[in-house]
Protein backbone atom coordinates (compact mmCIF):
# COMPACT_ATOMS: atom_id res chain seq x y z
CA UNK A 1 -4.55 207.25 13.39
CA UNK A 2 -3.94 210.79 13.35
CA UNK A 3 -5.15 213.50 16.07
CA UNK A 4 -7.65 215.22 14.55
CA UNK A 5 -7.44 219.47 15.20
CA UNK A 6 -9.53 222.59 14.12
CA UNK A 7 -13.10 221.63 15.48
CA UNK A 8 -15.26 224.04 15.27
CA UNK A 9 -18.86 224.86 15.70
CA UNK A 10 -21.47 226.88 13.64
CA UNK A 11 -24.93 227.94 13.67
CA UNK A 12 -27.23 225.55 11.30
CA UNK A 13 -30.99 224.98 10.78
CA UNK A 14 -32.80 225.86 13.42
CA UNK A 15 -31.92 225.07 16.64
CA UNK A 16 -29.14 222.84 14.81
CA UNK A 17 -25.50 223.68 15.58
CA UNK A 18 -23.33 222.15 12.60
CA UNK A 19 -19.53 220.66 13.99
CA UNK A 20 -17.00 220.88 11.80
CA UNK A 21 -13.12 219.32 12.04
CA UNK A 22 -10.01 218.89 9.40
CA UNK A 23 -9.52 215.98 8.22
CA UNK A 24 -6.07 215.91 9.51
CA UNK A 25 -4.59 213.57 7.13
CA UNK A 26 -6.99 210.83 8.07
CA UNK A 27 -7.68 208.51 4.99
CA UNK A 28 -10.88 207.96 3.34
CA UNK A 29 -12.74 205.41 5.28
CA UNK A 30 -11.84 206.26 8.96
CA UNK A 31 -15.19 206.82 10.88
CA UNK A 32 -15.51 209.95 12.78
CA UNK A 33 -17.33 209.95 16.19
CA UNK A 34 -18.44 213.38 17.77
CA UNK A 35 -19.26 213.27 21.05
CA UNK A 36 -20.99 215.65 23.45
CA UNK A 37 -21.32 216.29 27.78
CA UNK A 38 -21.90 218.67 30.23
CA UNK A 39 -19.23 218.39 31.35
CA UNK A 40 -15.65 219.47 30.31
CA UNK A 41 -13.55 216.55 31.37
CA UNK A 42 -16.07 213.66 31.04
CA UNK A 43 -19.03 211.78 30.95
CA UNK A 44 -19.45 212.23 26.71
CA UNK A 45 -21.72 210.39 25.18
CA UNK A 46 -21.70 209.32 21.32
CA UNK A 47 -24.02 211.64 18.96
CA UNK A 48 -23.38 209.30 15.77
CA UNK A 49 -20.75 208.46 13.63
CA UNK A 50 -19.74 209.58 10.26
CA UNK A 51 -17.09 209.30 7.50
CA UNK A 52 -17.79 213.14 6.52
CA UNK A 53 -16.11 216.28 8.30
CA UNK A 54 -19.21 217.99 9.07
CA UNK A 55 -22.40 216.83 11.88
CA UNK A 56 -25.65 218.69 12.29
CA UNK A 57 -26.93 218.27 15.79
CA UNK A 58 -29.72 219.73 18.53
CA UNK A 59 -27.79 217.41 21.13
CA UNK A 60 -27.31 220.82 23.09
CA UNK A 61 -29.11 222.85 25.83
CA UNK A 62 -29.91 226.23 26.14
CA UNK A 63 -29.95 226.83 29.45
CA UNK A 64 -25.96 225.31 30.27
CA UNK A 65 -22.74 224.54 28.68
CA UNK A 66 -22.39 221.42 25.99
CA UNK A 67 -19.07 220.72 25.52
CA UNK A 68 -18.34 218.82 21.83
CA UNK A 69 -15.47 217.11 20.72
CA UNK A 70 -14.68 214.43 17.69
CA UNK A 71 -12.95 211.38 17.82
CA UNK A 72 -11.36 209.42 14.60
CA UNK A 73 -11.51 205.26 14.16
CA UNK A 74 -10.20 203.10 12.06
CA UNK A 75 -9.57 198.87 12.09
CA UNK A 76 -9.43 198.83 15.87
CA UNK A 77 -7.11 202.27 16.42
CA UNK A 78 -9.04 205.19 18.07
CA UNK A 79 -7.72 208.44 18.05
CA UNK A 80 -7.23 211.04 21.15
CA UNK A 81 -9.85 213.06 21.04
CA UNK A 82 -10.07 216.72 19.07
CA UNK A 83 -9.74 219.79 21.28
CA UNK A 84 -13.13 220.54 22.99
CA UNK A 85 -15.92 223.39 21.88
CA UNK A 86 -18.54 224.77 23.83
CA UNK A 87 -21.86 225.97 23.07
């Protein structure tokens, strides 16, 4: 399972944000699970999983920090997760 690098975040629809992450040499198939907290070092919670690179999400508030980071799984290996974006 390989780290995955390069998240980034984006304005989408809305109040949307839209996450986006490489790949990173992960095969077709391996699920991708962003996560998001309010807190830098823990306490992230699941927004949905995925096989795509990209995640449209209002899981954010306006008034403090969100911190986001992705996660890749495969079989039963789980990768470290992504480095962290704020909001």
């Amino acid at each position: 399972m390989q780290f995955i690098f390069n998240l980034t975040m984006e304005m989408a629809t809305g109040a949307a944000i839209r996450l986006r992450w490489n790949r990173s040499g992960n095969s077709q198939g391996t699920i991708f699970i962003p996560e998001a907290s309010a807190y830098l070092d823990h306490d992230y919670i699941i927004l949905d999983t995925t096989t795509k690179t990209t995640i449209d999400t209002t899981e954010h508030n306006a008034t403090r920090a969100t911190f986001f980071r992705v996660k890749a799984k495969k079989n039963d290996i789980t990768s470290e997760a992504s480095n962290v974006v704020a909001m």
